[in-house]
Protein backbone atom coordinates (compact mmCIF):
# COMPACT_ATOMS: atom_id res chain seq x y z
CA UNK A 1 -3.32 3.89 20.12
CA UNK A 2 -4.07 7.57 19.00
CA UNK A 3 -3.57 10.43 21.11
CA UNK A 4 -7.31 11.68 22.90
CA UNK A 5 -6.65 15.53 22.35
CA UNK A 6 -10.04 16.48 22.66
CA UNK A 7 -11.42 18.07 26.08
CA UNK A 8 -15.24 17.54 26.98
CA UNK A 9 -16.75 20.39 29.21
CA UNK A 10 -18.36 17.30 31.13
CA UNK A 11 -16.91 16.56 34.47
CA UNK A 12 -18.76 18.57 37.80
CA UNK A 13 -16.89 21.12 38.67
CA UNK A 14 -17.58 21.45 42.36
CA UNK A 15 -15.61 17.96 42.76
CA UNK A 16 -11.96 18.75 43.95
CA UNK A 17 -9.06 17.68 41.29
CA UNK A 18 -7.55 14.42 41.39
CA UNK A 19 -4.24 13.49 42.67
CA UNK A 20 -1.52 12.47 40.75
CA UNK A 21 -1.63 9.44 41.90
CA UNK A 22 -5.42 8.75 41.03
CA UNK A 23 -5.31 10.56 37.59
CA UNK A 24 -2.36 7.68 36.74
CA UNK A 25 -4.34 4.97 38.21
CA UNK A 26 -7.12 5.90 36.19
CA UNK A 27 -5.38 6.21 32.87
CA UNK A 28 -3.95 2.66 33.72
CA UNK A 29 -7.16 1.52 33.69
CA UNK A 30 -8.51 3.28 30.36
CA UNK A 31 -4.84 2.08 28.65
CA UNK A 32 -5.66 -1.32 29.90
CA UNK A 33 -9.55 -1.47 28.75
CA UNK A 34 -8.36 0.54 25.63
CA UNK A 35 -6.06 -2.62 24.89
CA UNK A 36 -8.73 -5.36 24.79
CA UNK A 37 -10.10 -3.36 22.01
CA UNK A 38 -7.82 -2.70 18.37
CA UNK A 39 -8.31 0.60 17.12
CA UNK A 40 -10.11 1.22 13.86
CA UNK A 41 -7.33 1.90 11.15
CA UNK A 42 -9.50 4.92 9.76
CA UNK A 43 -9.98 7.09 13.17
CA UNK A 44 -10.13 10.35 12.71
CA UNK A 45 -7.70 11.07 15.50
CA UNK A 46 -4.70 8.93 13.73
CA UNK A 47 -1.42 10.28 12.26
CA UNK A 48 -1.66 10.28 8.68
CA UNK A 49 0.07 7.24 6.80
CA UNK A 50 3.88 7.72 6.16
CA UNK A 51 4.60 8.70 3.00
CA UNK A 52 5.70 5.68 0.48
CA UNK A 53 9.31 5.33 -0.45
CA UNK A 54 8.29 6.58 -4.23
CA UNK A 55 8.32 9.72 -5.59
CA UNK A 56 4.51 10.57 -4.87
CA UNK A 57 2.98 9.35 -1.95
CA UNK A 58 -0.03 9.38 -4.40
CA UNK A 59 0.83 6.10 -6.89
CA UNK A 60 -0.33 3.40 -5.18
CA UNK A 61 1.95 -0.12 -5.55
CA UNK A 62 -0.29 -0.92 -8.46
CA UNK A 63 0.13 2.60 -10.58
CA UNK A 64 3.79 1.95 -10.39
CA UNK A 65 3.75 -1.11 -11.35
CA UNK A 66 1.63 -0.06 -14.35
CA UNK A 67 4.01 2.77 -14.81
CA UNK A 68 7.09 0.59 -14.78
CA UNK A 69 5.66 -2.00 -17.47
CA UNK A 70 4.93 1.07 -19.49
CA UNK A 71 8.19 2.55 -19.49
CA UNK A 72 10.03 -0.72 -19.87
CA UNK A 73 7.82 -1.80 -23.06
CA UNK A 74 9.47 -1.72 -26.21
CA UNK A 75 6.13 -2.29 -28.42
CA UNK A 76 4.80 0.79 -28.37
CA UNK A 77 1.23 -0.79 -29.17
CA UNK A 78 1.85 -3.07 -26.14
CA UNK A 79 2.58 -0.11 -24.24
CA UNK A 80 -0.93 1.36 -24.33
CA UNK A 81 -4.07 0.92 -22.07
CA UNK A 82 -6.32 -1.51 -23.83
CA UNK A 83 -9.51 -0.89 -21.18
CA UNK A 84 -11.09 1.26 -23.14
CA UNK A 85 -10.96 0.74 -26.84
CA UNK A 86 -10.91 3.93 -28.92
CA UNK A 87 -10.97 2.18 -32.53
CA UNK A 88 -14.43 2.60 -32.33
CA UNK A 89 -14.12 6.33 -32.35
CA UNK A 90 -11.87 6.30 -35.25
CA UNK A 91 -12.92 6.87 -38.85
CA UNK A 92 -12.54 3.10 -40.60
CA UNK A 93 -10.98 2.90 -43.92
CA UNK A 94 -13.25 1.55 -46.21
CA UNK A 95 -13.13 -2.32 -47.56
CA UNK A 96 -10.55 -2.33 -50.85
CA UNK A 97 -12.23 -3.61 -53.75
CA UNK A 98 -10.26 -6.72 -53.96
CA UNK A 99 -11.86 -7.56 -50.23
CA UNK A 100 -15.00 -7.08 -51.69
CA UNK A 101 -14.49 -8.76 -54.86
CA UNK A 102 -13.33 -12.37 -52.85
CA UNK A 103 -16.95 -12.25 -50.84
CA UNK A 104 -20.67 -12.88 -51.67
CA UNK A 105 -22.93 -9.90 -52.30
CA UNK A 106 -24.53 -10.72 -49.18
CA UNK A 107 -21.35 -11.09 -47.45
CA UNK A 108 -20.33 -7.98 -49.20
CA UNK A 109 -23.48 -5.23 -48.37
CA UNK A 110 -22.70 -6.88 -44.60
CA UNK A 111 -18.84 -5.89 -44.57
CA UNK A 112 -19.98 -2.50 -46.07
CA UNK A 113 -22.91 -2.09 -43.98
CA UNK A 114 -20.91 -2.60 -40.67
CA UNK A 115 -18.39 0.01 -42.26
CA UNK A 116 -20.64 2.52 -42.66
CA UNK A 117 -22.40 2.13 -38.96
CA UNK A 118 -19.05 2.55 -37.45
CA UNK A 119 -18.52 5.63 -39.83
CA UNK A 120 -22.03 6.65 -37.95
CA UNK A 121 -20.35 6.41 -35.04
CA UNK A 122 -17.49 8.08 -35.15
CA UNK A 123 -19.12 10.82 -36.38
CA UNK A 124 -21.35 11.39 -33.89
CA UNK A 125 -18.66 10.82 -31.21
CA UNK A 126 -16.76 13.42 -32.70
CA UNK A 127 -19.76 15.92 -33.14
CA UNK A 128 -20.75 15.91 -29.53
CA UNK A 129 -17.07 16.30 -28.16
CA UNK A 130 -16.93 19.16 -30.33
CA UNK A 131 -19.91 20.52 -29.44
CA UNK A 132 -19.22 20.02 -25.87
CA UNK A 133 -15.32 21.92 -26.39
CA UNK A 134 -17.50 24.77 -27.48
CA UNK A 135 -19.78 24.80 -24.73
CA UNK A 136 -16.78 24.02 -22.35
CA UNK A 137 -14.91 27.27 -23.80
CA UNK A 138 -17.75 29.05 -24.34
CA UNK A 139 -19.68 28.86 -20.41
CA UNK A 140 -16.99 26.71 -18.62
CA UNK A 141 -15.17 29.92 -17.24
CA UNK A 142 -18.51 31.15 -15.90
CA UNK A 143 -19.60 27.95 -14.76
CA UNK A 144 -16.39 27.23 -13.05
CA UNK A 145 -16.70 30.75 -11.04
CA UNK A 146 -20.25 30.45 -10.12
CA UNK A 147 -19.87 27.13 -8.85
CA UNK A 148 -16.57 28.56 -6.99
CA UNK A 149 -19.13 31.21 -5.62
CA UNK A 150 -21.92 28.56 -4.22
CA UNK A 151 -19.17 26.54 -2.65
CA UNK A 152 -17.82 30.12 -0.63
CA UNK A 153 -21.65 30.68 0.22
CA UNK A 154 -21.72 26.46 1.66
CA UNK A 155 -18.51 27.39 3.34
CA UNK A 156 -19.73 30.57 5.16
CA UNK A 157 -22.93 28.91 6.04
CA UNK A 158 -21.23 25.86 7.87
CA UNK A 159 -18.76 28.66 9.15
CA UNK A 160 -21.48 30.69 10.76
CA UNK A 161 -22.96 27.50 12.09
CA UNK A 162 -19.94 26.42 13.72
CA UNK A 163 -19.40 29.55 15.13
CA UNK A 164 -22.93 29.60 15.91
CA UNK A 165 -22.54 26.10 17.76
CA UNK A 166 -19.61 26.36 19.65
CA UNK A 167 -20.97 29.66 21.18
CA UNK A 168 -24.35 28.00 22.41
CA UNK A 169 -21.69 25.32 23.79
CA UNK A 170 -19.41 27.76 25.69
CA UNK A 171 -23.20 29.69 27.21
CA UNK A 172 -24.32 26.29 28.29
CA UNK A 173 -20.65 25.86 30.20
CA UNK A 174 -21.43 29.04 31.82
CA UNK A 175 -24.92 28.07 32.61
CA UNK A 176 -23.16 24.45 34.12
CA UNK A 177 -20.51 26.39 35.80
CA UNK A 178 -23.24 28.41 37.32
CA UNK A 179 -25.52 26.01 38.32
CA UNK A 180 -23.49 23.91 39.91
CA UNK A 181 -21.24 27.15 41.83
CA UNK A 182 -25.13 28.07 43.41
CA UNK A 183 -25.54 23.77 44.21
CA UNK A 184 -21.93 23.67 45.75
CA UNK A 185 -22.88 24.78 49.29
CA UNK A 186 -25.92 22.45 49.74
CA UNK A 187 -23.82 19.31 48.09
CA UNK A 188 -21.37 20.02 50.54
CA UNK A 189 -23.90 20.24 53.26
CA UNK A 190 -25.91 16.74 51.86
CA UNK A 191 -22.64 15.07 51.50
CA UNK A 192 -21.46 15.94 55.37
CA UNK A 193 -25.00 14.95 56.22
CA UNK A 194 -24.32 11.59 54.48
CA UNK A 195 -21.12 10.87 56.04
CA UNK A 196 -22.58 11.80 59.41
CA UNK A 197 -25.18 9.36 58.98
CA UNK A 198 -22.97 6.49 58.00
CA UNK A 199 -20.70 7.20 60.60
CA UNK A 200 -23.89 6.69 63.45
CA UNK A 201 -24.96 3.80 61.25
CA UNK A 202 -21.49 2.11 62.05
CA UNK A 203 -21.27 3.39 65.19
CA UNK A 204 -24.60 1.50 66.01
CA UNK A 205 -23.09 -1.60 64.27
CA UNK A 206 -20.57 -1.35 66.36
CA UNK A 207 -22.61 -0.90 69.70
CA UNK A 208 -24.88 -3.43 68.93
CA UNK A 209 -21.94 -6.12 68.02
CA UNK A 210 -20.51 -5.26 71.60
CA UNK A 211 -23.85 -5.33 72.77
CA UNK A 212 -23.73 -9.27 71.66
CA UNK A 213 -20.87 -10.21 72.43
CA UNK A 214 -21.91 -8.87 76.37
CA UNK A 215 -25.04 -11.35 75.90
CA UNK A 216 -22.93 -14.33 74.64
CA UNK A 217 -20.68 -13.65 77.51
CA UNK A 218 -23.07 -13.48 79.74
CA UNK A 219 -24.64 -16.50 78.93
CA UNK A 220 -21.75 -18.27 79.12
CA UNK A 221 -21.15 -17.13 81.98
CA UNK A 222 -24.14 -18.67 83.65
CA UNK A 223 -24.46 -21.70 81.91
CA UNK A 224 -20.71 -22.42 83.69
CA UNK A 225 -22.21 -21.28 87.43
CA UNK A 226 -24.93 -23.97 86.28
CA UNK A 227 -22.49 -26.67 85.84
């Protein structure tokens, strides 16, 4: 179970501490309710994970296994990722005039037709990724430090929020504190009152018990004479 190190401003504070004896009963019982329940794995209050046996705790069991085929692979065109396929970006090498000569002119303007749209292809690939390098060298410094700059501004904001929160928190303490200082005396008073009155209320039980137990007495008392 994690550790509860957080503190809520919540309890009364005109009730006297607990015991030491009371504080452990009652964090028996919380362990004990606490138990029924399993904790969720992601809680915020958790350790962090141990870190793996590997080098970085960052390559998951399946990255090193990836890793480990790739190192051990002899066949270097075995040895590459094949998710994405990048021939497609590649400039194709034209159909050698002996290919063409073995096929049908229909078969032919097909072959050469698909050449020349992946030709299209490539080049266009290649256009925007250069265009984009020179946009990326051109503005990416400025872009990188102006976004830098709104992410400070985010962070002061929440910052000054925070702050801003947890001082309304420690003037509503006070205001607690206060209020229930100024309703000490007359809690005190009610709860002396209260214990008064239950006292009287068993004292009456009491009385009245005796006062039966006389009657039963009595009665029996007479009914014997009687006999």
């Amino acid at each position: 179970m994690p550790s509860i190190t957080t503190i809520h401003e919540s309890l009364p504070y005109i009730d006297p501490d607990t015991t030491p004896s009371e504080r452990a009963a009652a964090e028996a019982l919380i362990a004990q309710e606490r138990s029924l329940v399993p904790d969720d794995p992601h809680h915020a209050l958790l350790p962090p994970p141990p870190p793996p046996t590997h080098k970085s705790p960052f390559l998951t069991p399946l990255l090193t296994t990836e890793l480990t085929r790739l190192s051990s692979s002899s066949d270097p065109s075995k040895s590459k990722l094949t998710a994405l396929d990048l021939s497609r970006y590649e400039a194709p090498d034209p159909p050698s005039p002996t290919a063409l000569s073995a096929l049908s002119p229909p078969e032919a303007a097909a072959l050469l037709q698909q050449t020349l749209a992946r030709a299209y292809t490539a080049q266009t690939y290649i256009a925007s990724r250069r265009a984009h390098l020179a946009l990326l060298d051109a503005y990416g410094k400025n872009a990188w430090l102006v976004g830098n700059y709104q992410l400070e501004g985010e962070l002061r904001a929440l910052e000054a929020e925070l702050a801003g929160m947890r001082r309304e928190m420690d003037l509503l303490t006070l205001r607690r504190r206060e209020a229930q200082a100024q309703a000490g005396p007359e809690m005190a008073s009610l709860e002396e009152a209260w214990k008064r009155g239950v006292g009287r209320v068993l004292e009456t039980e009491a009385a009245a018990e005796g006062l039966r137990r006389e009657v039963l007495a009595e009665r029996r008392r007479i009914a014997a004479a009687r006999q």
